[in-house]
PDB file of N, CA and C in Angstrom:
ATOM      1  N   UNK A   1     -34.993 -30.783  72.995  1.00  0.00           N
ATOM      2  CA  UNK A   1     -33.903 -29.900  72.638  1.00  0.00           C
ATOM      3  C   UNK A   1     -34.253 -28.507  73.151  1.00  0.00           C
ATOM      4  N   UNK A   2     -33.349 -28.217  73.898  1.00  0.00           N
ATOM      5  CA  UNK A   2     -33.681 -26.732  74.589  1.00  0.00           C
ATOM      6  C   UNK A   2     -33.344 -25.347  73.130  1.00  0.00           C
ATOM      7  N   UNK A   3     -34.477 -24.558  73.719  1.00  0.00           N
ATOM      8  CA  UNK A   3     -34.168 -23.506  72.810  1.00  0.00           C
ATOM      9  C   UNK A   3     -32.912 -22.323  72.415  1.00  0.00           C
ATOM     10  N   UNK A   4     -31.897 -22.837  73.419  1.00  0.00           N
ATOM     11  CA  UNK A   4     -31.037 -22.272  73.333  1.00  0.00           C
ATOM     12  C   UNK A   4     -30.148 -22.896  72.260  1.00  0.00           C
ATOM     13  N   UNK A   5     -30.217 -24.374  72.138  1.00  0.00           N
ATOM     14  CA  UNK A   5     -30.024 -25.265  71.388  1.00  0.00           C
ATOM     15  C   UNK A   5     -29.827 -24.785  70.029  1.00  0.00           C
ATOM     16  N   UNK A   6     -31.708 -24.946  69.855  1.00  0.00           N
ATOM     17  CA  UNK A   6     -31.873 -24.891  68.283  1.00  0.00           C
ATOM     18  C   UNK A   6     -31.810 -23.588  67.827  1.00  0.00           C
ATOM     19  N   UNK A   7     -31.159 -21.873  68.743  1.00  0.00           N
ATOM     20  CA  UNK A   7     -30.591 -21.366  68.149  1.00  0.00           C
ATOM     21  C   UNK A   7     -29.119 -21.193  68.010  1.00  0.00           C
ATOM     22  N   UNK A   8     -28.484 -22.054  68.447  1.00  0.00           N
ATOM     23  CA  UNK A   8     -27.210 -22.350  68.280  1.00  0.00           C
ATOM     24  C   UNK A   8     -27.233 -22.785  66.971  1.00  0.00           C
ATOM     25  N   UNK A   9     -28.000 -24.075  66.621  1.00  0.00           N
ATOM     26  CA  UNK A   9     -27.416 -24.655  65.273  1.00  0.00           C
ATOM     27  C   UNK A   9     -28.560 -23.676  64.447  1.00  0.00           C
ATOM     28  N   UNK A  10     -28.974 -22.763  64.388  1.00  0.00           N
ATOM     29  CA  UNK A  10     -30.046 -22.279  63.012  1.00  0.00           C
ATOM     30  C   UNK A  10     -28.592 -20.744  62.984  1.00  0.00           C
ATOM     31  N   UNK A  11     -27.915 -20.375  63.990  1.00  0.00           N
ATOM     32  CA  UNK A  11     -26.955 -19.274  63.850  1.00  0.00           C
ATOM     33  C   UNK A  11     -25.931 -19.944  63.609  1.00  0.00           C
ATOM     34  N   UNK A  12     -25.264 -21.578  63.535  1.00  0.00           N
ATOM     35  CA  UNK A  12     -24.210 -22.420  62.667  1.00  0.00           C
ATOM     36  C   UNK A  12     -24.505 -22.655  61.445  1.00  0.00           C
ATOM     37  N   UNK A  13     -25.874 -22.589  61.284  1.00  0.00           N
ATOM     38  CA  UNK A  13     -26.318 -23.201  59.827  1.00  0.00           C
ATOM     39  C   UNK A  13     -26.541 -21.469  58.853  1.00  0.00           C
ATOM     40  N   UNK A  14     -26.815 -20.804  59.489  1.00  0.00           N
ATOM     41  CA  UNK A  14     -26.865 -19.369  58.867  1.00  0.00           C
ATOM     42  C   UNK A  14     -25.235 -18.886  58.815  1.00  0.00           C
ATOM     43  N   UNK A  15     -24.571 -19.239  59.308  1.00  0.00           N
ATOM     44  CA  UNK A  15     -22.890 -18.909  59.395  1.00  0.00           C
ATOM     45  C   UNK A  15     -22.780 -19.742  58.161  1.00  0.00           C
ATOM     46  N   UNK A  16     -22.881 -20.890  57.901  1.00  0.00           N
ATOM     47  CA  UNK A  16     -22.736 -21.944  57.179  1.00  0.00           C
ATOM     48  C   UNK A  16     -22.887 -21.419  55.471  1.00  0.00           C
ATOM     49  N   UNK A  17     -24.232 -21.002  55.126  1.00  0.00           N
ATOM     50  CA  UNK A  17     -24.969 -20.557  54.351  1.00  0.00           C
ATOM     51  C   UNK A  17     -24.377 -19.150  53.770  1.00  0.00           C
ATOM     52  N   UNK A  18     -24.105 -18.547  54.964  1.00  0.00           N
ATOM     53  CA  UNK A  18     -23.325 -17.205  54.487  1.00  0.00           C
ATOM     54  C   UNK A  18     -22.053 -17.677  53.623  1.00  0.00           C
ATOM     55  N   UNK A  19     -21.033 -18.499  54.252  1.00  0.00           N
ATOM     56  CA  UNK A  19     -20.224 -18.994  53.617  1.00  0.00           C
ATOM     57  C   UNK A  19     -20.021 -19.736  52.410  1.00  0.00           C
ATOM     58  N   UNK A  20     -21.145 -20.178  52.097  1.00  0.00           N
ATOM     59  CA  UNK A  20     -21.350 -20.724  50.806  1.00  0.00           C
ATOM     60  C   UNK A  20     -21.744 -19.857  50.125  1.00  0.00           C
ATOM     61  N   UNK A  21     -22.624 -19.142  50.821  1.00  0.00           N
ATOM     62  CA  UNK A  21     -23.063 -18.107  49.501  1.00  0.00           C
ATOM     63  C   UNK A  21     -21.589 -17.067  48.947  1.00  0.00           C
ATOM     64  N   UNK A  22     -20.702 -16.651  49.690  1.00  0.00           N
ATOM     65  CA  UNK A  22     -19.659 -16.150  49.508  1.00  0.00           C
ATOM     66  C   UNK A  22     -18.860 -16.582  48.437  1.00  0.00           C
ATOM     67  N   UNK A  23     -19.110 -17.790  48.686  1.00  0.00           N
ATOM     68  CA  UNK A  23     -18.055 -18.543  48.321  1.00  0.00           C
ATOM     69  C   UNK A  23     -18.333 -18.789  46.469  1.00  0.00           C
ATOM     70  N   UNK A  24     -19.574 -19.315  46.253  1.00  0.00           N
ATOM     71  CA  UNK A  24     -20.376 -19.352  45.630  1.00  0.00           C
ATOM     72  C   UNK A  24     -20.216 -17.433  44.353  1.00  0.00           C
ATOM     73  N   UNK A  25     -20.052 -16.424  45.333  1.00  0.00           N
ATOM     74  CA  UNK A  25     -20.397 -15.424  44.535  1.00  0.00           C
ATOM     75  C   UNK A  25     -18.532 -15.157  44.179  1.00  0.00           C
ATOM     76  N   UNK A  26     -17.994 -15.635  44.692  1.00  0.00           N
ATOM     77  CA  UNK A  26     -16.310 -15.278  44.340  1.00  0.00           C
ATOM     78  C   UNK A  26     -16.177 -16.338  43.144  1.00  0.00           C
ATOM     79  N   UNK A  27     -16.848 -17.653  43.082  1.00  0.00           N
ATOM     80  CA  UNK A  27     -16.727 -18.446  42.099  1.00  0.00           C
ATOM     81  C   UNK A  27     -17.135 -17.836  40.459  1.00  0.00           C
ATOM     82  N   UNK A  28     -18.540 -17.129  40.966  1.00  0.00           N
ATOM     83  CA  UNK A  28     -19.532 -16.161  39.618  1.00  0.00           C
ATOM     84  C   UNK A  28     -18.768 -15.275  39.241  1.00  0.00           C
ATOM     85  N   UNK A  29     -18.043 -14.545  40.294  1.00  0.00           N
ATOM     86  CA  UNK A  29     -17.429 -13.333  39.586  1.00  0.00           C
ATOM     87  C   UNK A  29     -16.340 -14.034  38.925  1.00  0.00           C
ATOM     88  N   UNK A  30     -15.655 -15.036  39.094  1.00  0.00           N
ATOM     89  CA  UNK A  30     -14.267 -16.118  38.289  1.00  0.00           C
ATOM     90  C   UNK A  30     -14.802 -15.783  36.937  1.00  0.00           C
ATOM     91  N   UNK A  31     -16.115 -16.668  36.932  1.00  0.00           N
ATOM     92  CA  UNK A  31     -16.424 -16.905  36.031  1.00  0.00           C
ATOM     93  C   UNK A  31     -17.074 -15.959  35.204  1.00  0.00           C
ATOM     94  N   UNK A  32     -17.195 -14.935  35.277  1.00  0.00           N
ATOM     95  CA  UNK A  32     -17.657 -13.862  35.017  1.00  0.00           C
ATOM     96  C   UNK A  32     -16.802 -13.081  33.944  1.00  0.00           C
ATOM     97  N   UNK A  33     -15.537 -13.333  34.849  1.00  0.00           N
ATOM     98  CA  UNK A  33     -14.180 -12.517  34.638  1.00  0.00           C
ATOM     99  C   UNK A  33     -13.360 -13.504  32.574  1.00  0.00           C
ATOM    100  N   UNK A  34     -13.979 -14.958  33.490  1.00  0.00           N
ATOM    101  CA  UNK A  34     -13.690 -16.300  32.203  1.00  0.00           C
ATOM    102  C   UNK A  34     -14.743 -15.887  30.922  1.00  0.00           C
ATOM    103  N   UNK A  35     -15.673 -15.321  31.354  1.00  0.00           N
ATOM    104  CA  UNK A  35     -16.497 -15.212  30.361  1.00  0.00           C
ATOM    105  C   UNK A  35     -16.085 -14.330  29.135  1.00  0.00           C
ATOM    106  N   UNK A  36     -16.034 -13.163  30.056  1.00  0.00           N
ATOM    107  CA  UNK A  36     -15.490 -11.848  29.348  1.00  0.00           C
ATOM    108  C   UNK A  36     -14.162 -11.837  28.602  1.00  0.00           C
ATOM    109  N   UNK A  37     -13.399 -12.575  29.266  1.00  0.00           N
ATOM    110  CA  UNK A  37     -11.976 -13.361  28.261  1.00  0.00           C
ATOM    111  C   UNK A  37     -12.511 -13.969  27.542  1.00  0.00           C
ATOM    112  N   UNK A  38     -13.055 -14.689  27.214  1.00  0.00           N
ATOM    113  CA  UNK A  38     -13.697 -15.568  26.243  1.00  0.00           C
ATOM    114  C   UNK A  38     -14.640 -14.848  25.323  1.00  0.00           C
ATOM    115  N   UNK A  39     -15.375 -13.947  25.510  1.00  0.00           N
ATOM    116  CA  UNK A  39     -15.802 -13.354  24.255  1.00  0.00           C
ATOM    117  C   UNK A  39     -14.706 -12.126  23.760  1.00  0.00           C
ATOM    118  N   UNK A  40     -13.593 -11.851  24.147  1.00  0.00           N
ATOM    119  CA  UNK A  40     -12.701 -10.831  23.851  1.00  0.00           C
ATOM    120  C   UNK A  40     -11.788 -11.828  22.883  1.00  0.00           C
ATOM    121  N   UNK A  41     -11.666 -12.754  23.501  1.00  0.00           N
ATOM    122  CA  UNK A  41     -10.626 -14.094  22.264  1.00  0.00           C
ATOM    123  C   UNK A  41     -11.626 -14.250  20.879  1.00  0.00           C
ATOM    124  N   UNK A  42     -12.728 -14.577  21.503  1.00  0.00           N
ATOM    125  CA  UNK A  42     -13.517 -15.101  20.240  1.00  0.00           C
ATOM    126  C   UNK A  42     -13.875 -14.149  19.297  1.00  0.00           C
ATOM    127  N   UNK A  43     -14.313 -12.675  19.327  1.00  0.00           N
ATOM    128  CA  UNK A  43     -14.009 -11.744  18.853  1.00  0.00           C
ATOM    129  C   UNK A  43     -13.049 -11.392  18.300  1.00  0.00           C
ATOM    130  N   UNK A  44     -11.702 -11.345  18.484  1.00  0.00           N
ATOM    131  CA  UNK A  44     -10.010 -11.547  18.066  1.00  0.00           C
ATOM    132  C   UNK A  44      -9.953 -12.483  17.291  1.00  0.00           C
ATOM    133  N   UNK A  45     -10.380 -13.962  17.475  1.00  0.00           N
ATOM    134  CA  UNK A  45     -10.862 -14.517  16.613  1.00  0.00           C
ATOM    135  C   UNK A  45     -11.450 -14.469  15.403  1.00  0.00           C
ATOM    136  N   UNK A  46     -12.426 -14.061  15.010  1.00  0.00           N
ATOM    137  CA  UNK A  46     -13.555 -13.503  14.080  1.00  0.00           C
ATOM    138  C   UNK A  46     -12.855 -12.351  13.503  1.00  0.00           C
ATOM    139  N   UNK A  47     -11.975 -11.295  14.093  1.00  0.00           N
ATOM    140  CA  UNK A  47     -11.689 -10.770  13.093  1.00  0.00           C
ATOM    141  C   UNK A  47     -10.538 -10.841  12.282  1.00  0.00           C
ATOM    142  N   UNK A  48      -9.548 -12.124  12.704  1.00  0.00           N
ATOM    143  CA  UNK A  48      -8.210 -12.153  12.206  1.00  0.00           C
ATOM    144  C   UNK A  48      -8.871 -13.499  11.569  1.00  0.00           C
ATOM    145  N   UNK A  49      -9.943 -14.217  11.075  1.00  0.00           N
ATOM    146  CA  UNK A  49     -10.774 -14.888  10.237  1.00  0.00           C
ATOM    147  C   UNK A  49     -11.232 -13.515   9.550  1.00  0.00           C
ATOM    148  N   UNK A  50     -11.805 -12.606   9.776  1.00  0.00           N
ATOM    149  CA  UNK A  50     -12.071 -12.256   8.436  1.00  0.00           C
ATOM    150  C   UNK A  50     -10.836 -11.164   7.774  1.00  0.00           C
ATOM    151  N   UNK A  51      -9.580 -11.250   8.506  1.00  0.00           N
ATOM    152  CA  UNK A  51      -8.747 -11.045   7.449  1.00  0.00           C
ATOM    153  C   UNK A  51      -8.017 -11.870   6.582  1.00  0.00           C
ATOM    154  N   UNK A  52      -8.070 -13.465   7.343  1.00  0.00           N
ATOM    155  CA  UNK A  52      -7.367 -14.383   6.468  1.00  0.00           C
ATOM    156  C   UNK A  52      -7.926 -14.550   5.281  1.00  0.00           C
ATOM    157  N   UNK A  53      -9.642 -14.270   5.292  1.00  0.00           N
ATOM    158  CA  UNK A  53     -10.576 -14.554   4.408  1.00  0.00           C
ATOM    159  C   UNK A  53     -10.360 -13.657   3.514  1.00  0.00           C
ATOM    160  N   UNK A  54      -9.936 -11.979   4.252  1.00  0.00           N
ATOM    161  CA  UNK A  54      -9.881 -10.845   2.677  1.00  0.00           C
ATOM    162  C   UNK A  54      -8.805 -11.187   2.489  1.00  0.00           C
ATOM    163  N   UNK A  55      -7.403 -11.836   2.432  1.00  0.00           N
ATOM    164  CA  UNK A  55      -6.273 -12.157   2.322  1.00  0.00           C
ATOM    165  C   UNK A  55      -6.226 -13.108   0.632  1.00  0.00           C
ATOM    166  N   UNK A  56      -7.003 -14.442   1.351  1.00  0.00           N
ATOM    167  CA  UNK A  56      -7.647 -15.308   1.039  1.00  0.00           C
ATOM    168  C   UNK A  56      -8.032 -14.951  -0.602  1.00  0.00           C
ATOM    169  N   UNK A  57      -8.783 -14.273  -0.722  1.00  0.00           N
ATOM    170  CA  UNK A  57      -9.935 -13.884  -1.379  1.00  0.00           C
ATOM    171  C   UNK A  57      -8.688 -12.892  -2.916  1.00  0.00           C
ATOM    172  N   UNK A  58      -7.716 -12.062  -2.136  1.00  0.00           N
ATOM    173  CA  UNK A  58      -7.088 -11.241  -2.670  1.00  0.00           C
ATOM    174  C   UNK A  58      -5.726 -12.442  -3.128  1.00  0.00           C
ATOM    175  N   UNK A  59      -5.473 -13.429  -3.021  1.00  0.00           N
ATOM    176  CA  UNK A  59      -4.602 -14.029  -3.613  1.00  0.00           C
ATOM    177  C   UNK A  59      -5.274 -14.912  -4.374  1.00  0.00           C
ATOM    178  N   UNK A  60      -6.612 -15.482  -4.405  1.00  0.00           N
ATOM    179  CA  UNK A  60      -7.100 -16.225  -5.195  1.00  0.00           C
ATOM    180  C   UNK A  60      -7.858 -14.941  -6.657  1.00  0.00           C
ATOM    181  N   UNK A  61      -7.624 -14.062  -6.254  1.00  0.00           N
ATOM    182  CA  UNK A  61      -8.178 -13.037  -7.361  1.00  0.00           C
ATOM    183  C   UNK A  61      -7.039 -12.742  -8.183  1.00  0.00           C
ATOM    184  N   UNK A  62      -5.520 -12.469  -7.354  1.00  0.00           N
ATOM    185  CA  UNK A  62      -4.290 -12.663  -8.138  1.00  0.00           C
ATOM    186  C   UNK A  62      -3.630 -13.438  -8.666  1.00  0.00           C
ATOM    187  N   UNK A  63      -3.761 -14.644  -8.379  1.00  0.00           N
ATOM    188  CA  UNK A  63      -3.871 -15.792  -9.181  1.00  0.00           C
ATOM    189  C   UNK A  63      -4.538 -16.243 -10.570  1.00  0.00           C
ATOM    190  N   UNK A  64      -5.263 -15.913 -10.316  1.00  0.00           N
ATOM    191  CA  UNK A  64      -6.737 -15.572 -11.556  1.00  0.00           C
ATOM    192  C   UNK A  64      -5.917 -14.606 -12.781  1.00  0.00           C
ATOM    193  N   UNK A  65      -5.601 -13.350 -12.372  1.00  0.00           N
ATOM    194  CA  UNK A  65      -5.094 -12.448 -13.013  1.00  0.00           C
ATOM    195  C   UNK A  65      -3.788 -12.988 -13.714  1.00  0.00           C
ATOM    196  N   UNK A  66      -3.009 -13.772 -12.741  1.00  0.00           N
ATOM    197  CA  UNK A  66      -1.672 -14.542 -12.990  1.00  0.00           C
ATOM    198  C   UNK A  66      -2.042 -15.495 -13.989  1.00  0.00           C
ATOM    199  N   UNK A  67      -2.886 -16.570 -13.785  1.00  0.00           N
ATOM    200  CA  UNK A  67      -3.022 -17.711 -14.713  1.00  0.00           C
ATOM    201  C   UNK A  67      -3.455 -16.946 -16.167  1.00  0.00           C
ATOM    202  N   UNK A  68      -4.195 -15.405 -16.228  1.00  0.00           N
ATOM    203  CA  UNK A  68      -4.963 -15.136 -17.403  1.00  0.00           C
ATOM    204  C   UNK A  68      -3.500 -14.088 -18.099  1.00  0.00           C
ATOM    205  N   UNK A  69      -2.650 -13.842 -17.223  1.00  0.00           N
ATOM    206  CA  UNK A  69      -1.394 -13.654 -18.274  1.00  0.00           C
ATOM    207  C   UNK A  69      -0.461 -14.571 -18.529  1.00  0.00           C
ATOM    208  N   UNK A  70      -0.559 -15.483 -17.802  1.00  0.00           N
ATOM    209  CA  UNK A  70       0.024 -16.542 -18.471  1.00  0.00           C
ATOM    210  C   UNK A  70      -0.709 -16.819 -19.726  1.00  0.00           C
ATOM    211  N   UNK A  71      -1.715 -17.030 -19.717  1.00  0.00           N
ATOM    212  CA  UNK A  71      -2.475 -18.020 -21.268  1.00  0.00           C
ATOM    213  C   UNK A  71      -2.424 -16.540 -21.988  1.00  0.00           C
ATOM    214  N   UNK A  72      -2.580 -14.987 -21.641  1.00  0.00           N
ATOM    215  CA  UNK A  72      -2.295 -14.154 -22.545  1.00  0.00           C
ATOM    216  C   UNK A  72      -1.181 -14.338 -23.362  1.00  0.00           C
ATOM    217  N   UNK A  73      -0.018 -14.596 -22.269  1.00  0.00           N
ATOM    218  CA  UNK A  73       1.520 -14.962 -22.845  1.00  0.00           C
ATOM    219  C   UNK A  73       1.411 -16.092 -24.236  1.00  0.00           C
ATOM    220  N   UNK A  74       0.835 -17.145 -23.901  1.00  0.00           N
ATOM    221  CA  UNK A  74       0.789 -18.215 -24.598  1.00  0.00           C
ATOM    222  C   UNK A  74       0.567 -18.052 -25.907  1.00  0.00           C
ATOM    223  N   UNK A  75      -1.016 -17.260 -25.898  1.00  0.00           N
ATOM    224  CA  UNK A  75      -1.575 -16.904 -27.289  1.00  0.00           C
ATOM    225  C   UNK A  75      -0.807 -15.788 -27.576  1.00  0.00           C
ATOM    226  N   UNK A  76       0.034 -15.175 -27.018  1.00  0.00           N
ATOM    227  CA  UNK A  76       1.053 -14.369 -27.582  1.00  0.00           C
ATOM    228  C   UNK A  76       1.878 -14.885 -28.493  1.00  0.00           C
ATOM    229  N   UNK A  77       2.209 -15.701 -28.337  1.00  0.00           N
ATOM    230  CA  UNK A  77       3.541 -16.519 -28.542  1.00  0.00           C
ATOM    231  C   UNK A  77       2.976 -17.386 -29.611  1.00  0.00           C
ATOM    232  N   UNK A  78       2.081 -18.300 -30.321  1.00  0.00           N
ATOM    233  CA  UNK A  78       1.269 -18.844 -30.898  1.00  0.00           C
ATOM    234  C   UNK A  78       1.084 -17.450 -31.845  1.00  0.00           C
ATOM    235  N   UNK A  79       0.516 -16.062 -31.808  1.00  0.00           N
ATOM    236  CA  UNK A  79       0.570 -15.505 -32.559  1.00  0.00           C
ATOM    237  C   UNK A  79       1.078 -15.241 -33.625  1.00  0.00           C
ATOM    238  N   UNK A  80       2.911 -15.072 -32.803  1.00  0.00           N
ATOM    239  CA  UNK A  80       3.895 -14.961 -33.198  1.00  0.00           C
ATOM    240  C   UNK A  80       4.294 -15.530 -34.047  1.00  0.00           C
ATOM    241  N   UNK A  81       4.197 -16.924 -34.045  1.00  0.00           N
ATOM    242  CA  UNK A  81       4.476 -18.138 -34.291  1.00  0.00           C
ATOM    243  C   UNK A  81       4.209 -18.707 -35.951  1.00  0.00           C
ATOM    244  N   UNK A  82       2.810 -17.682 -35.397  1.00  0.00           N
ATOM    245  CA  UNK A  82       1.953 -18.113 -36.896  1.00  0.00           C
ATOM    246  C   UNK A  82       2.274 -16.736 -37.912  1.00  0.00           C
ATOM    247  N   UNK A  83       2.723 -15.778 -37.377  1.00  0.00           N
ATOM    248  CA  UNK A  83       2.894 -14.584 -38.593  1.00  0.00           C
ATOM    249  C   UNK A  83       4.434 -15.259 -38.681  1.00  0.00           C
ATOM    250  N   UNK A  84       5.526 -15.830 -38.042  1.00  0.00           N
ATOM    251  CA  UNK A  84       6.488 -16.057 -38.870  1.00  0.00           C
ATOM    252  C   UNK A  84       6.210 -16.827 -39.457  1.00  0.00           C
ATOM    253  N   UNK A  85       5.740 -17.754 -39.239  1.00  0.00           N
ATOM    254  CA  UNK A  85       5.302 -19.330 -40.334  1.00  0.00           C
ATOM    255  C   UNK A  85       4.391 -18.563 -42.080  1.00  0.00           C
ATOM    256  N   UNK A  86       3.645 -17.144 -41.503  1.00  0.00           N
ATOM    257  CA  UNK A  86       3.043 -16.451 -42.808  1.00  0.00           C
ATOM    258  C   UNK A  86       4.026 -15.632 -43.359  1.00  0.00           C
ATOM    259  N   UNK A  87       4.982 -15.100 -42.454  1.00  0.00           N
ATOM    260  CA  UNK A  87       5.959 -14.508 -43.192  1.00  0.00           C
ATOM    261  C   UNK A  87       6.936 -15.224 -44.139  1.00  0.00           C
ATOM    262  N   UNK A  88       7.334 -16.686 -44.076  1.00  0.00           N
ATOM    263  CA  UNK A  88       8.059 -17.518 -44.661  1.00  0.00           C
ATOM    264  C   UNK A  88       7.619 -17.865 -45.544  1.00  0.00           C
ATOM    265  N   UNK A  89       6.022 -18.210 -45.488  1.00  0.00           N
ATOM    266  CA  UNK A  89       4.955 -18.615 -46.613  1.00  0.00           C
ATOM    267  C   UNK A  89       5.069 -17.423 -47.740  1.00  0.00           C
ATOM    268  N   UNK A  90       4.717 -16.169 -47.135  1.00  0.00           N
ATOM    269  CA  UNK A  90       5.195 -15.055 -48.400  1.00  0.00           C
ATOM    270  C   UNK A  90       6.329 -14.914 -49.054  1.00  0.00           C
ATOM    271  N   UNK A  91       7.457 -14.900 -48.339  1.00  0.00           N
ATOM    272  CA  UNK A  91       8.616 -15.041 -49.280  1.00  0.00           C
ATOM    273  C   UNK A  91       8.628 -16.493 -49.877  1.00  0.00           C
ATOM    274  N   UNK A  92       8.409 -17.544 -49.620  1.00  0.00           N
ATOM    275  CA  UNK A  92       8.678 -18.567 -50.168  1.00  0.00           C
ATOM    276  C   UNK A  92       7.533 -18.270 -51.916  1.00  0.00           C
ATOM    277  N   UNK A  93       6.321 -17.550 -51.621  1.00  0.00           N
ATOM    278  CA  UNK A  93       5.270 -17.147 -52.804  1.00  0.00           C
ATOM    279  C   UNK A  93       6.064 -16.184 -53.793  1.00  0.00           C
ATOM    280  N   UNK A  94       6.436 -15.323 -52.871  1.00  0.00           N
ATOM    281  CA  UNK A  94       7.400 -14.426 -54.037  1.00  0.00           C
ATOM    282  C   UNK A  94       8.469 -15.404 -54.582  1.00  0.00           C
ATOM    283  N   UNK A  95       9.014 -16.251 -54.241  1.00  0.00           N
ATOM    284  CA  UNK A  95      10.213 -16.920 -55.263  1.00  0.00           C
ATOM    285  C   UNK A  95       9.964 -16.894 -56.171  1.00  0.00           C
TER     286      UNK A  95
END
């Protein structure tokens, strides 16, 4: 193989190489670009999780508050219940 040869194909194979490597670095920066979207979502993510969570957190605390006036209501009402039942008992004592 004459030397004119084998720098023909080592300057096809270095053309070659360039091109891949190009090619190769337009792919990195893609992905580069995918990356950085992807921790900007996942971040957006994480924080509209931790508002569902203070959301979350603030209706299960009002609830709480809700169920404990309800049963306030209840023993309200049971109170009631029982001073008229003592109020009837007294007049029925005075007869």
């Amino acid at each position: 193989m004459a030397l004119a040869e084998q720098l023909t194909r080592i300057v096809d194979r270095t053309e070659h190489l360039i091109e891949l490597c190009g090619a190769l670095q337009e792919e990195n920066d893609l992905l580069k670009l995918e990356s950085e979207a992807l921790s900007v979502a996942l971040e957006a993510s994480k924080n509209k999780t931790k508002e569902v969570e203070e959301k979350l957190r603030a209706l299960k605390m009002a609830r709480s508050f809700s169920e404990t006036n309800e049963k306030s209501l209840d023993i309200k009402q049971k109170i009631n219940e029982f001073v008229q039942e003592i109020d009837k008992c007294i007049v029925l004592l005075k007869k």
